[in-house]
C-alpha atoms as a PDB file:
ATOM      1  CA  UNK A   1     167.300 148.716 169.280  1.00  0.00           C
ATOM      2  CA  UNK A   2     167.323 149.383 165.568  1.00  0.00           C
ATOM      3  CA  UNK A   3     168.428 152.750 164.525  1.00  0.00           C
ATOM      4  CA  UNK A   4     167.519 155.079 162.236  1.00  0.00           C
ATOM      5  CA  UNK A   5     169.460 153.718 159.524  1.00  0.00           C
ATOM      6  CA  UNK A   6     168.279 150.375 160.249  1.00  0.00           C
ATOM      7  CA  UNK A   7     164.589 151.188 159.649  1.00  0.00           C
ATOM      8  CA  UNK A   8     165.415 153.824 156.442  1.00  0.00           C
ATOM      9  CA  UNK A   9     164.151 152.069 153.209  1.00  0.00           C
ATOM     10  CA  UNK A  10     166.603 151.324 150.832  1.00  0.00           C
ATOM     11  CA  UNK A  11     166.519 153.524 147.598  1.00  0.00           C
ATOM     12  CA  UNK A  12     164.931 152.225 144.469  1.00  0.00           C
ATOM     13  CA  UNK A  13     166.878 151.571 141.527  1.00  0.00           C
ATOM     14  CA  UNK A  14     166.383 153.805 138.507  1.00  0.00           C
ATOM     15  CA  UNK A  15     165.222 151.776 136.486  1.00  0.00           C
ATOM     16  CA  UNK A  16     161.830 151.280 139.096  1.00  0.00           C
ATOM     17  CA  UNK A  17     161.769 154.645 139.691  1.00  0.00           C
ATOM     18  CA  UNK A  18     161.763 155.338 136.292  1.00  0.00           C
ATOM     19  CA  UNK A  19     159.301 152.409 135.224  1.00  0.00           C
ATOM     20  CA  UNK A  20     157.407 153.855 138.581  1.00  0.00           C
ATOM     21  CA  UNK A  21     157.286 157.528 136.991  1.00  0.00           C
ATOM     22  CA  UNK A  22     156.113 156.212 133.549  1.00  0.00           C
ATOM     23  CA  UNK A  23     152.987 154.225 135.426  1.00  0.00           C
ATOM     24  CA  UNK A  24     152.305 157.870 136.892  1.00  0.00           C
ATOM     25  CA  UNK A  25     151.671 159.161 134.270  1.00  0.00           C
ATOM     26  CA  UNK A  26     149.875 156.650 132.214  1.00  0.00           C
ATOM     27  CA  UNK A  27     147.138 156.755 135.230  1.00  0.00           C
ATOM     28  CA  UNK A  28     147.453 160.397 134.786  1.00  0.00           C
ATOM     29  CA  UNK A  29     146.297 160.680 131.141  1.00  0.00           C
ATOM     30  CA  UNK A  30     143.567 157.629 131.910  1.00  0.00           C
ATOM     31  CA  UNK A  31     142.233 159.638 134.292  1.00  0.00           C
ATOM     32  CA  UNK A  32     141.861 162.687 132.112  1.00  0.00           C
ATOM     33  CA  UNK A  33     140.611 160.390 129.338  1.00  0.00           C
ATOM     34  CA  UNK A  34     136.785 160.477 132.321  1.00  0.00           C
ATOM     35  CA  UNK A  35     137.698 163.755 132.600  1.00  0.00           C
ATOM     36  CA  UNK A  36     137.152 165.539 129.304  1.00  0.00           C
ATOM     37  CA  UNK A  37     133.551 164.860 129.045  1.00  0.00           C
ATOM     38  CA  UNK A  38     132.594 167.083 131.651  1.00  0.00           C
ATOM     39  CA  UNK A  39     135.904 169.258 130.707  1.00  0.00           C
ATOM     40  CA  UNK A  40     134.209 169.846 126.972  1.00  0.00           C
ATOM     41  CA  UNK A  41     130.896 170.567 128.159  1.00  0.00           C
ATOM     42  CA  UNK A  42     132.116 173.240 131.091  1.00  0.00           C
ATOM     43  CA  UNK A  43     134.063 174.909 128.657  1.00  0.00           C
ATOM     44  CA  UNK A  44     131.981 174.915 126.021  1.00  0.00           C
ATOM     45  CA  UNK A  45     128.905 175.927 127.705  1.00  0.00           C
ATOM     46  CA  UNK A  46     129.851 177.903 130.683  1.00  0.00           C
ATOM     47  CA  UNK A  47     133.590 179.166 130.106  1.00  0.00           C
ATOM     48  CA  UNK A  48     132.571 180.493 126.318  1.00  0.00           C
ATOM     49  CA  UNK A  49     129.532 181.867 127.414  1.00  0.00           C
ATOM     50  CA  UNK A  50     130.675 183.510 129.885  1.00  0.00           C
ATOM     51  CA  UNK A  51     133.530 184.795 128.299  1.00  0.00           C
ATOM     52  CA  UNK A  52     131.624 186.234 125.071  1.00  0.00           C
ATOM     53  CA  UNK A  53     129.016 187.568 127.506  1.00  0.00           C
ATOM     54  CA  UNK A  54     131.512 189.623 129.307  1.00  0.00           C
ATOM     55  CA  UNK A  55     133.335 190.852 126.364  1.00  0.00           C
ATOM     56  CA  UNK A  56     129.708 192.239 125.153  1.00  0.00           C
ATOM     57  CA  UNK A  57     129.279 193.946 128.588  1.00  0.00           C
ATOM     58  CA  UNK A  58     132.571 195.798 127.893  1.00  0.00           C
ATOM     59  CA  UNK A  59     130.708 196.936 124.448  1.00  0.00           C
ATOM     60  CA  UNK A  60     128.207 199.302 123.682  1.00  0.00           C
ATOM     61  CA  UNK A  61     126.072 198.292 119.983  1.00  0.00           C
ATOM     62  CA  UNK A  62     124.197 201.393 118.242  1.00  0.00           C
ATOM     63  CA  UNK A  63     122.476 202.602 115.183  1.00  0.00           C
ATOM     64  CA  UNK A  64     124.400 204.693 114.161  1.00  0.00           C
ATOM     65  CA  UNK A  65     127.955 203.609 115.266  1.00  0.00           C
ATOM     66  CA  UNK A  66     127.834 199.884 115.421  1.00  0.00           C
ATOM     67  CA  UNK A  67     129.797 197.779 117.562  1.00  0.00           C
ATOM     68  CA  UNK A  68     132.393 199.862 119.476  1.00  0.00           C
ATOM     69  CA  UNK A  69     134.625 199.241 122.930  1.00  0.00           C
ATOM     70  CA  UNK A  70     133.352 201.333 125.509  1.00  0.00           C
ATOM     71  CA  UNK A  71     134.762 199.937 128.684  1.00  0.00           C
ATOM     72  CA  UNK A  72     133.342 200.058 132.397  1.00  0.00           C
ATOM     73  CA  UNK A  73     131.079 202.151 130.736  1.00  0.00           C
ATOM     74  CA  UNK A  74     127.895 199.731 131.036  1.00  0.00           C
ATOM     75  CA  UNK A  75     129.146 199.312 134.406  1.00  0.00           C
ATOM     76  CA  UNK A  76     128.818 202.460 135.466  1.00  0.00           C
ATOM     77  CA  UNK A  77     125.510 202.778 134.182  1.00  0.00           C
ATOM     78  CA  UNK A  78     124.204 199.614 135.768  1.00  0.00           C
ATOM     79  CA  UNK A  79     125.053 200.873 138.959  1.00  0.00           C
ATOM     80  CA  UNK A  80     123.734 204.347 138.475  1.00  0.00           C
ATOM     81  CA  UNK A  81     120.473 202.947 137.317  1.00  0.00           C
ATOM     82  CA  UNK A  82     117.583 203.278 139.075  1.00  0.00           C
ATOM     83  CA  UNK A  83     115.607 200.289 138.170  1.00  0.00           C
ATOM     84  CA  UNK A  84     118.516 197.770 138.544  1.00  0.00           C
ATOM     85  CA  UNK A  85     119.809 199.330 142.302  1.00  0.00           C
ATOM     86  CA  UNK A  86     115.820 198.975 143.288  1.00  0.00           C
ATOM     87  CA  UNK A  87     115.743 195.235 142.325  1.00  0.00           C
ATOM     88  CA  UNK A  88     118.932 194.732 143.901  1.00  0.00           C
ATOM     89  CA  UNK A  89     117.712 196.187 147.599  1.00  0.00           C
ATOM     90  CA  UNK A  90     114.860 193.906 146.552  1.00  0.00           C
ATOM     91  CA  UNK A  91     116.024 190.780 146.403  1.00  0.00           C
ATOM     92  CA  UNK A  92     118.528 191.722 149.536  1.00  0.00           C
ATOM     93  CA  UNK A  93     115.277 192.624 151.371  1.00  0.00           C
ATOM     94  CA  UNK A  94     114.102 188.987 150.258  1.00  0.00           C
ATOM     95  CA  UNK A  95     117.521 187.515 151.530  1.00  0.00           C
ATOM     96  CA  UNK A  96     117.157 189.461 154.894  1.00  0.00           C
ATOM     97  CA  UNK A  97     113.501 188.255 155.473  1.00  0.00           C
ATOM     98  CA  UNK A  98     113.521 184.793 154.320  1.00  0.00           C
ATOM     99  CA  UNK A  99     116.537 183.249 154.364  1.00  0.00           C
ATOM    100  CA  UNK A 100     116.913 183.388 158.216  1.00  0.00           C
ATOM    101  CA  UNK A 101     113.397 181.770 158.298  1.00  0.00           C
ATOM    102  CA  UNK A 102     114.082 179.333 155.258  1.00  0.00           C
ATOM    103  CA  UNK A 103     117.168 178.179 157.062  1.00  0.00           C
ATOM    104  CA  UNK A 104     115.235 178.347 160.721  1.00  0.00           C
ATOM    105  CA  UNK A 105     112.801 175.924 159.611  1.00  0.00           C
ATOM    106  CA  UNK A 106     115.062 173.675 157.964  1.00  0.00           C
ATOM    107  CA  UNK A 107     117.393 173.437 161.143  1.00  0.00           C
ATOM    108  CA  UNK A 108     114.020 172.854 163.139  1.00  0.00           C
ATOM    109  CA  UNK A 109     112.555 169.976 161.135  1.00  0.00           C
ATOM    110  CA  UNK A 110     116.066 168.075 160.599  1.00  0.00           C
ATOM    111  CA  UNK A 111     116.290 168.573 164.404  1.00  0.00           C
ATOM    112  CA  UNK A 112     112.833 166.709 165.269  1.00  0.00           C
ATOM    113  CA  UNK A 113     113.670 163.842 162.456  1.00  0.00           C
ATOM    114  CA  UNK A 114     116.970 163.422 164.129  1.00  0.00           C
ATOM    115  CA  UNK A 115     115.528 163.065 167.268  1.00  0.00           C
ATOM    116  CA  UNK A 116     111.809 161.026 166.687  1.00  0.00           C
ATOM    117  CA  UNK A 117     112.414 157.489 164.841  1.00  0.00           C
ATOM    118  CA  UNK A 118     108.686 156.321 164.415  1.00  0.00           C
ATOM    119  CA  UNK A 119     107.999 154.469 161.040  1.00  0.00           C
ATOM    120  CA  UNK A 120     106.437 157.374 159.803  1.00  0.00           C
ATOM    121  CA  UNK A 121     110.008 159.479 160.150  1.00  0.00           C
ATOM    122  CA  UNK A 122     111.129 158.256 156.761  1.00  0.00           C
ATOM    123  CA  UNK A 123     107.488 159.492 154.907  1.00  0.00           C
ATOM    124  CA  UNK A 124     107.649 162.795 156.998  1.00  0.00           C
ATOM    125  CA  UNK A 125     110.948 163.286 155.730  1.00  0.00           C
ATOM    126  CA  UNK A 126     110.136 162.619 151.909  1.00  0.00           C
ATOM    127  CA  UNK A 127     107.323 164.759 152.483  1.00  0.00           C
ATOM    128  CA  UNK A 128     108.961 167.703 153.410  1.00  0.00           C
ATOM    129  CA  UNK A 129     112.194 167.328 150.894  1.00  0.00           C
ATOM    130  CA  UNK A 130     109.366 166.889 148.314  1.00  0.00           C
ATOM    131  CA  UNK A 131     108.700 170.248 146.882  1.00  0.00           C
ATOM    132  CA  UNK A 132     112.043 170.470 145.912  1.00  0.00           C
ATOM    133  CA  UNK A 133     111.835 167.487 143.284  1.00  0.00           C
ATOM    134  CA  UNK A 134     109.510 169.613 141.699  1.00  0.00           C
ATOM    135  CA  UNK A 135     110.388 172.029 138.847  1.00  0.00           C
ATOM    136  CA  UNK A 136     110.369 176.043 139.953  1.00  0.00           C
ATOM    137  CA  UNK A 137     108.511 176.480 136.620  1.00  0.00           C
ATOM    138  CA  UNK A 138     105.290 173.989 137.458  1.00  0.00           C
ATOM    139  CA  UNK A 139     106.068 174.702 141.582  1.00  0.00           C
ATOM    140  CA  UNK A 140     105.057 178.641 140.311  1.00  0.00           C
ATOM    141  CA  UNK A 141     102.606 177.598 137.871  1.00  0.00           C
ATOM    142  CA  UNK A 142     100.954 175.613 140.754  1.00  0.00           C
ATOM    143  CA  UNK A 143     101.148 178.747 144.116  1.00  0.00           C
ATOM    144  CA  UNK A 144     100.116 181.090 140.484  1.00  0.00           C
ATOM    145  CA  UNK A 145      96.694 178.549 140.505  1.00  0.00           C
ATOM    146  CA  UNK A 146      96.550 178.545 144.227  1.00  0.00           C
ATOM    147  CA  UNK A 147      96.931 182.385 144.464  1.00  0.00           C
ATOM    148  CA  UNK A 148      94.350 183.240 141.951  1.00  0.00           C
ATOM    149  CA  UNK A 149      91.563 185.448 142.819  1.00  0.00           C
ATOM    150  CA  UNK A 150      89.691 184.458 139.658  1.00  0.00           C
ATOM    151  CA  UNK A 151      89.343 180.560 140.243  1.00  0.00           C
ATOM    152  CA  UNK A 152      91.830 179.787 143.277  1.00  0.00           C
ATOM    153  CA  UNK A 153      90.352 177.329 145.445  1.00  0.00           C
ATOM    154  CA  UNK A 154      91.112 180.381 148.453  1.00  0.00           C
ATOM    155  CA  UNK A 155      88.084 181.710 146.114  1.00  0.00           C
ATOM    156  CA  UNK A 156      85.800 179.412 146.391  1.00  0.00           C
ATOM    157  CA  UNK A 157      86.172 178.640 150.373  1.00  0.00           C
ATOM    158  CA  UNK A 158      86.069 182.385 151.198  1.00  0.00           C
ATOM    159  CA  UNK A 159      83.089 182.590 148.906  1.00  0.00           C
ATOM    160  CA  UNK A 160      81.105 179.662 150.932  1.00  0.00           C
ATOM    161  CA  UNK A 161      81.598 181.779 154.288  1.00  0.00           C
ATOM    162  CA  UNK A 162      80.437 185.081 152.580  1.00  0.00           C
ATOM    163  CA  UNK A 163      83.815 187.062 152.521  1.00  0.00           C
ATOM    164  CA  UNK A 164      86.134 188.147 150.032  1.00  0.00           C
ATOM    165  CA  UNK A 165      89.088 186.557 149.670  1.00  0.00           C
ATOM    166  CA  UNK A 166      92.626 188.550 150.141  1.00  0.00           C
ATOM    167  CA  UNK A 167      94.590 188.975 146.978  1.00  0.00           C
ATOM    168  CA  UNK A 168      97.917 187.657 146.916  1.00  0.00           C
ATOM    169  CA  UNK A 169      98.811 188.460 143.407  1.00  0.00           C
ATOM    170  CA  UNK A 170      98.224 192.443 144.537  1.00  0.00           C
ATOM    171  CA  UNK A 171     101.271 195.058 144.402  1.00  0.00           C
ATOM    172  CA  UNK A 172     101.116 194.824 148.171  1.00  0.00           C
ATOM    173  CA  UNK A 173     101.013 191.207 149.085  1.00  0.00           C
ATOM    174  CA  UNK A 174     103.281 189.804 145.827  1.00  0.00           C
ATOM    175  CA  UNK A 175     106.574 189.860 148.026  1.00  0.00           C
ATOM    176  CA  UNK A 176     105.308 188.183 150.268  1.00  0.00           C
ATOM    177  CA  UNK A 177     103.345 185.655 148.156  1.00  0.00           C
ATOM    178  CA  UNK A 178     106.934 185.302 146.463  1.00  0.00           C
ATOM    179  CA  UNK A 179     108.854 184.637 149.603  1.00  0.00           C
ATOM    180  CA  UNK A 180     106.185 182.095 150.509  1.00  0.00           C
ATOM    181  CA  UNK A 181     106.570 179.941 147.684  1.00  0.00           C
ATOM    182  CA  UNK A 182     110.472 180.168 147.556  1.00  0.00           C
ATOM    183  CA  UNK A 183     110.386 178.914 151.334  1.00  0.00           C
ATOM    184  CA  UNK A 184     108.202 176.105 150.236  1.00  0.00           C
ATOM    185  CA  UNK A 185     109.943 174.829 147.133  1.00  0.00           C
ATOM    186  CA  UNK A 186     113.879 175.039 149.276  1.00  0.00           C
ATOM    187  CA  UNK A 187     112.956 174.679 152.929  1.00  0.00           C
ATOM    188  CA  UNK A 188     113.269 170.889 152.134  1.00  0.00           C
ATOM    189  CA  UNK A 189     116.139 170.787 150.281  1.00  0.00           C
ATOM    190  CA  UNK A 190     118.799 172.589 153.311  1.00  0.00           C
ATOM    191  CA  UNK A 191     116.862 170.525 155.669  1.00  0.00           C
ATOM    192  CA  UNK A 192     118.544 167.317 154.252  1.00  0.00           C
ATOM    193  CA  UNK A 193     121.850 168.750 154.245  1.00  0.00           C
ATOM    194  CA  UNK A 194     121.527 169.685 158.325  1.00  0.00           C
ATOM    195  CA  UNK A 195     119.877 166.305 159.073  1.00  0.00           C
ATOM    196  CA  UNK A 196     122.398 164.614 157.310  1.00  0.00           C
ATOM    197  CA  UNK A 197     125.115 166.532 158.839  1.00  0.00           C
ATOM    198  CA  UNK A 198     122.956 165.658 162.658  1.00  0.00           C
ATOM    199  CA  UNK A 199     123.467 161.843 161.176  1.00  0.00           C
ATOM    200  CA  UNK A 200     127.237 161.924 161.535  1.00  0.00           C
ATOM    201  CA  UNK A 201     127.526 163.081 165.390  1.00  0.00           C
ATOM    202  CA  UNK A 202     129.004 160.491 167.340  1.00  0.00           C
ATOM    203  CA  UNK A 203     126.214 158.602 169.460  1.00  0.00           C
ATOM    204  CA  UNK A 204     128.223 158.784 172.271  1.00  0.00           C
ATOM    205  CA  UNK A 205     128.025 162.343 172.894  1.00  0.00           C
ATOM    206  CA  UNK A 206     124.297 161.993 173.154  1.00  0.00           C
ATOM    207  CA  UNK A 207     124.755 159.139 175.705  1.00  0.00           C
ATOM    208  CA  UNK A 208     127.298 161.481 177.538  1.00  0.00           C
ATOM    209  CA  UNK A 209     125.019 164.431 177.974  1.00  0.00           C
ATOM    210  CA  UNK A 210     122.120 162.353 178.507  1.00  0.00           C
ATOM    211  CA  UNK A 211     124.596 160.679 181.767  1.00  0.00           C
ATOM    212  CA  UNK A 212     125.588 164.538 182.859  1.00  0.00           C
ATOM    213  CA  UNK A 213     121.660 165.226 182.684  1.00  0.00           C
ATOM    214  CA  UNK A 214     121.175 167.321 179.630  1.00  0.00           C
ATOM    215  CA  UNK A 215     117.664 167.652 178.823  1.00  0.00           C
ATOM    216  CA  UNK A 216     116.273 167.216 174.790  1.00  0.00           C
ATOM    217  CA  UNK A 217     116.432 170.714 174.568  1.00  0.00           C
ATOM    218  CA  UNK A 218     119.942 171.235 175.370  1.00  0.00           C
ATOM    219  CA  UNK A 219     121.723 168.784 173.786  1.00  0.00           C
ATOM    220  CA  UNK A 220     120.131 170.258 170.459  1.00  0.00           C
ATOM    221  CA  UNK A 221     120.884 173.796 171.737  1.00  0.00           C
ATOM    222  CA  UNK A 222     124.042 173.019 172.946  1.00  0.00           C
ATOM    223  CA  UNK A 223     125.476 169.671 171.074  1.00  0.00           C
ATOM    224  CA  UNK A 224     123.132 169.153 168.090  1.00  0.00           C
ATOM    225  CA  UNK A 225     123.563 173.027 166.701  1.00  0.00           C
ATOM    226  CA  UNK A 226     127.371 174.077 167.370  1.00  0.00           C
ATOM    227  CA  UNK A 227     128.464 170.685 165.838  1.00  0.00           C
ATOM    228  CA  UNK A 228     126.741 171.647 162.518  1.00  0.00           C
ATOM    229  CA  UNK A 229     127.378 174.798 162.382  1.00  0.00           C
ATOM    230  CA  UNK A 230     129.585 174.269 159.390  1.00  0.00           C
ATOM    231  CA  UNK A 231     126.679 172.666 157.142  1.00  0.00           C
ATOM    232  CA  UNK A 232     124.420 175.655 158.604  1.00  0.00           C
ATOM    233  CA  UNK A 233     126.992 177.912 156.484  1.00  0.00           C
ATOM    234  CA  UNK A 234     127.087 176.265 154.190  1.00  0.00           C
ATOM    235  CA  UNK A 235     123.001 176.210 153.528  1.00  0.00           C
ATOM    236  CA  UNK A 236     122.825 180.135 154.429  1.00  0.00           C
ATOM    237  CA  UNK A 237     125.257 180.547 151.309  1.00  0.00           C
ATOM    238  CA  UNK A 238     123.884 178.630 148.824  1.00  0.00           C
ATOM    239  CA  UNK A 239     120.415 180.425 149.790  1.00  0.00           C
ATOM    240  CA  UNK A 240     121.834 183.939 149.400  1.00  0.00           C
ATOM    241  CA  UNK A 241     123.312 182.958 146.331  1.00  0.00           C
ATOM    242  CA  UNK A 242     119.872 181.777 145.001  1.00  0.00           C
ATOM    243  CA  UNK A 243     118.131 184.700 146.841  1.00  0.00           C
ATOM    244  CA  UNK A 244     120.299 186.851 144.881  1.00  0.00           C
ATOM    245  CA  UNK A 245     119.859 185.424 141.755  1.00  0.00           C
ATOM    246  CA  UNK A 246     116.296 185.529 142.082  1.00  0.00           C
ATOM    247  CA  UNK A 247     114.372 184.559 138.685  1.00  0.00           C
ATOM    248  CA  UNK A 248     111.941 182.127 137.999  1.00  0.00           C
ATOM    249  CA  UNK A 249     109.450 182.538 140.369  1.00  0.00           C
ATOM    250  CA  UNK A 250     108.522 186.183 139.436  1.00  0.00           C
ATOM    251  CA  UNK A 251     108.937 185.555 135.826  1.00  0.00           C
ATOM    252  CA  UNK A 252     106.030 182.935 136.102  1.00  0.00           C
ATOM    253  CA  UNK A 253     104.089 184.751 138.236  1.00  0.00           C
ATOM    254  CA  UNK A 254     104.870 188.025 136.232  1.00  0.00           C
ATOM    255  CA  UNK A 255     101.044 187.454 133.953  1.00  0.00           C
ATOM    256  CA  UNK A 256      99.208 187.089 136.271  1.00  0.00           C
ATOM    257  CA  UNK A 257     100.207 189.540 139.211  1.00  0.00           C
ATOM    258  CA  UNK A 258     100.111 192.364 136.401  1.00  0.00           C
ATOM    259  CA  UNK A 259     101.454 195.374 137.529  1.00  0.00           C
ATOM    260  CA  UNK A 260     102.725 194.016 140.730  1.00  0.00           C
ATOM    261  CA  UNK A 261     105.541 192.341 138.661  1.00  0.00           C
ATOM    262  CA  UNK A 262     107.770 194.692 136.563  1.00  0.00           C
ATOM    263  CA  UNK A 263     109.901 193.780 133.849  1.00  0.00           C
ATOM    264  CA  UNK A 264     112.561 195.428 136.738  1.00  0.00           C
ATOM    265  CA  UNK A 265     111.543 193.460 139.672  1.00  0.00           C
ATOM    266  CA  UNK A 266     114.756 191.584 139.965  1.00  0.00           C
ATOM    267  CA  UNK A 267     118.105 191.999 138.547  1.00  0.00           C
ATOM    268  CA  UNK A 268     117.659 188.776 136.683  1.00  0.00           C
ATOM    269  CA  UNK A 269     114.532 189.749 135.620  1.00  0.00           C
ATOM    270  CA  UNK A 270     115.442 192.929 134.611  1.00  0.00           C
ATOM    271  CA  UNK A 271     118.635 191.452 132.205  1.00  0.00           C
ATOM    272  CA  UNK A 272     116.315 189.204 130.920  1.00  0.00           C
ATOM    273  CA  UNK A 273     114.044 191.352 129.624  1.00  0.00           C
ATOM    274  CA  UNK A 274     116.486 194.076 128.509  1.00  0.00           C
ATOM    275  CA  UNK A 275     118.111 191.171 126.534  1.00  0.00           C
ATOM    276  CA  UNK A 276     115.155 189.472 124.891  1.00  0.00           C
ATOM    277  CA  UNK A 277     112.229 192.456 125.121  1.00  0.00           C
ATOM    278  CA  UNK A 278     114.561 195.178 124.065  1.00  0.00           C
ATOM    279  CA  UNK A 279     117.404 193.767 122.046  1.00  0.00           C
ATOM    280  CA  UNK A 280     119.903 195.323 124.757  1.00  0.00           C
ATOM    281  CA  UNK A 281     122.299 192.521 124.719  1.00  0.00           C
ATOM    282  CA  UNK A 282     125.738 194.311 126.119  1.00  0.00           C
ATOM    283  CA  UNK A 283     123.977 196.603 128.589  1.00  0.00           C
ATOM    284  CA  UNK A 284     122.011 193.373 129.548  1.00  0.00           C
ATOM    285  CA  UNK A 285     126.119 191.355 130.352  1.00  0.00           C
ATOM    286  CA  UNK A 286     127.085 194.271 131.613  1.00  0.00           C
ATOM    287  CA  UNK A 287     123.960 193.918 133.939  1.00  0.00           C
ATOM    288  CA  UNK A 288     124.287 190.027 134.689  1.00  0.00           C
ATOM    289  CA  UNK A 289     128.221 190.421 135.673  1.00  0.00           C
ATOM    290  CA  UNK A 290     127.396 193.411 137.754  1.00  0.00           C
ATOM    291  CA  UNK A 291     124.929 190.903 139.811  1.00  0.00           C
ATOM    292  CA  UNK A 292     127.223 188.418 139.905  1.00  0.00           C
ATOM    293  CA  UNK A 293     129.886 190.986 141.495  1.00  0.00           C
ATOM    294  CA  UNK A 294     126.943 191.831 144.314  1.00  0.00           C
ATOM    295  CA  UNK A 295     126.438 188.052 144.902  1.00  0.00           C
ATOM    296  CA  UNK A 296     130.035 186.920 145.249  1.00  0.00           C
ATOM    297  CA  UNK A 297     130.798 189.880 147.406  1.00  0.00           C
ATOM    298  CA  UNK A 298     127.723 188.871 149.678  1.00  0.00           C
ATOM    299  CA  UNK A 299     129.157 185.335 149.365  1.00  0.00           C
ATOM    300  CA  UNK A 300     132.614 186.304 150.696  1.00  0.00           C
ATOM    301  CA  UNK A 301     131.603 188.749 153.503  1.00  0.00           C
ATOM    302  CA  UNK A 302     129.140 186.546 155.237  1.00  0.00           C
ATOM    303  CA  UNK A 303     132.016 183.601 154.981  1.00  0.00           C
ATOM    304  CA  UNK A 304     134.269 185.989 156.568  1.00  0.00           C
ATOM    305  CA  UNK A 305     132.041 187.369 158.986  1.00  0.00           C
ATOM    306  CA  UNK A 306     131.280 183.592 160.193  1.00  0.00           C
ATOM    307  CA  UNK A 307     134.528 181.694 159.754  1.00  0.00           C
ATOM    308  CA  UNK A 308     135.214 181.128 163.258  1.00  0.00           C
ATOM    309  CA  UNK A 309     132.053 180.075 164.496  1.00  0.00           C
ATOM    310  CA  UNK A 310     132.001 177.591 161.093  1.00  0.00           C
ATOM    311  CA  UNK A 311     135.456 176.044 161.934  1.00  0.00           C
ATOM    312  CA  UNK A 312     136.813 177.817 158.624  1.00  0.00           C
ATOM    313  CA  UNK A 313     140.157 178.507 157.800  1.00  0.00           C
END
């Protein structure tokens, strides 16, 4: 029987090893040679921007005394305004309302493509990840046209029937008409992450259950679901991070709702407009840094709050 010493490799001389460590780390600079592309645009257009953006938030820029340090002190007045803590329980209203429901009918349509293989699977699939290939900017342009009261096509068929048709650009229907469009546009997009995720479960579990007598509904319930429970996480993050950071669709929507949409009605909407309306550029950081402090602290509580059911560490 061959012993220990017997199977041990013999040791290299040192002249391999050293012509070994020299072949390191020629493959290490090659590889940094694909590398600094991508390394010179991060830094130069994320790192540097952020940087200078946050050194501006810890400044204060008047009239009278110019540029001058002033601390937390834009900190402390972003979270003591009014206007920016009322679009910040707005937007966390939006992620409590349609994020479960964004996610819910995601998990629900990657659950009937994983299960129903007709030829028309494939187009129903396309079809629903769709919306998402479409710019926010022309998806809101389009729900804008669509939500019109002036010339929508809602109009026109309410018109034919006699009736007036409800507006959804009014300061009472606008959140809703906003969460509608959102659900649309991303709905599509966390669908293909769950269906792929459904796509790498081991057939043999499904022919297991199936043996035991599991019906459809509970191997999805009980197999299909707890297995991806990781990628459901993982979608639920990404859309309170975008909930969060909500933008785009209310600053498209903003001329045409009218007074439904304030320059206030999100956080990024708010530093926006403080930055390029008003000239406000360090209270406006200030504002953008505080939001990202809200969304990364939403980020890592809900993590936290699901790691064991996600298989986290």
């Amino acid at each position: 029987m061959s012993t220990a010493t017997e199977l041990q490799q013999p040791a290299r001389p040192p002249a391999e090893r050293k012509r070994g460590a020299s072949l390191e780390r020629k493959h290490a600079r090659f590889g940094w040679v694909f590398l600094a592309p991508f390394a010179v645009v991060f830094l130069v257009f994320l790192v540097l921007p952020l940087a200078y953006a946050f050194w501006m938030s810890l400044h204060t820029n008047t009239l009278a005394g110019g540029e001058q340090f002033s601390g937390l002190a834009n900190y402390v007045r972003a979270f003591s305004d009014e206007r920016f803590m009322t679009g910040l329980g707005r937007v966390a209203m939006f992620a409590i309302i349609f994020v479960p429901v964004q996610i819910g009918l995601a998990l629900i349509f990657a659950l009937i493509l994983d299960d129903v293989r007709t030829r028309l699977s494939k187009f129903t699939r396309l079809l629903i990840f769709a919306p998402y290939a479409i710019p926010g900017v022309i998806g809101a342009l389009m729900w804008g046209f669509l939500y019109s009261p002036s010339f929508g096509p809602a109009t026109t068929i309410f018109d034919f029937f006699g009736l007036n048709a409800p507006d959804m650009l009014s300061p009472d229907s606008i959140f809703w008409s906003l969460t509608n469009i959102v659900t649309w546009q991303w709905t599509g997009y966390y669908m293909i992450i769950i269906y792929a995720s459904l796509q790498s479960i081991d057939p043999s579990i499904y022919e297991a259950a199936r043996i035991d007598g599991a019906t459809k509904w509970q191997t999805a319930m009980q197999i299909k679901v707890p297995i991806v429970t990781s990628s459901l996480v993982l979608t639920i993050v990404f859309s309170l991070i975008g909930t969060l950071q909500f933008f785009t669709e209310p600053q498209v929507l903003a001329p045409l709702a009218g007074n439904a949409i304030d320059a206030a009605y999100t956080p990024n909407l708010y530093a926006y407009n403080l930055a390029f309306s008003y000239q406000q550029f360090n209270y406006a950081s200030a504002i953008s840094f505080a939001l990202g402090l809200m969304v990364f602290l939403a980020s890592i509580i809900f993590l936290i709050a699901t790691r064991k059911k996600s298989g986290l560490r």
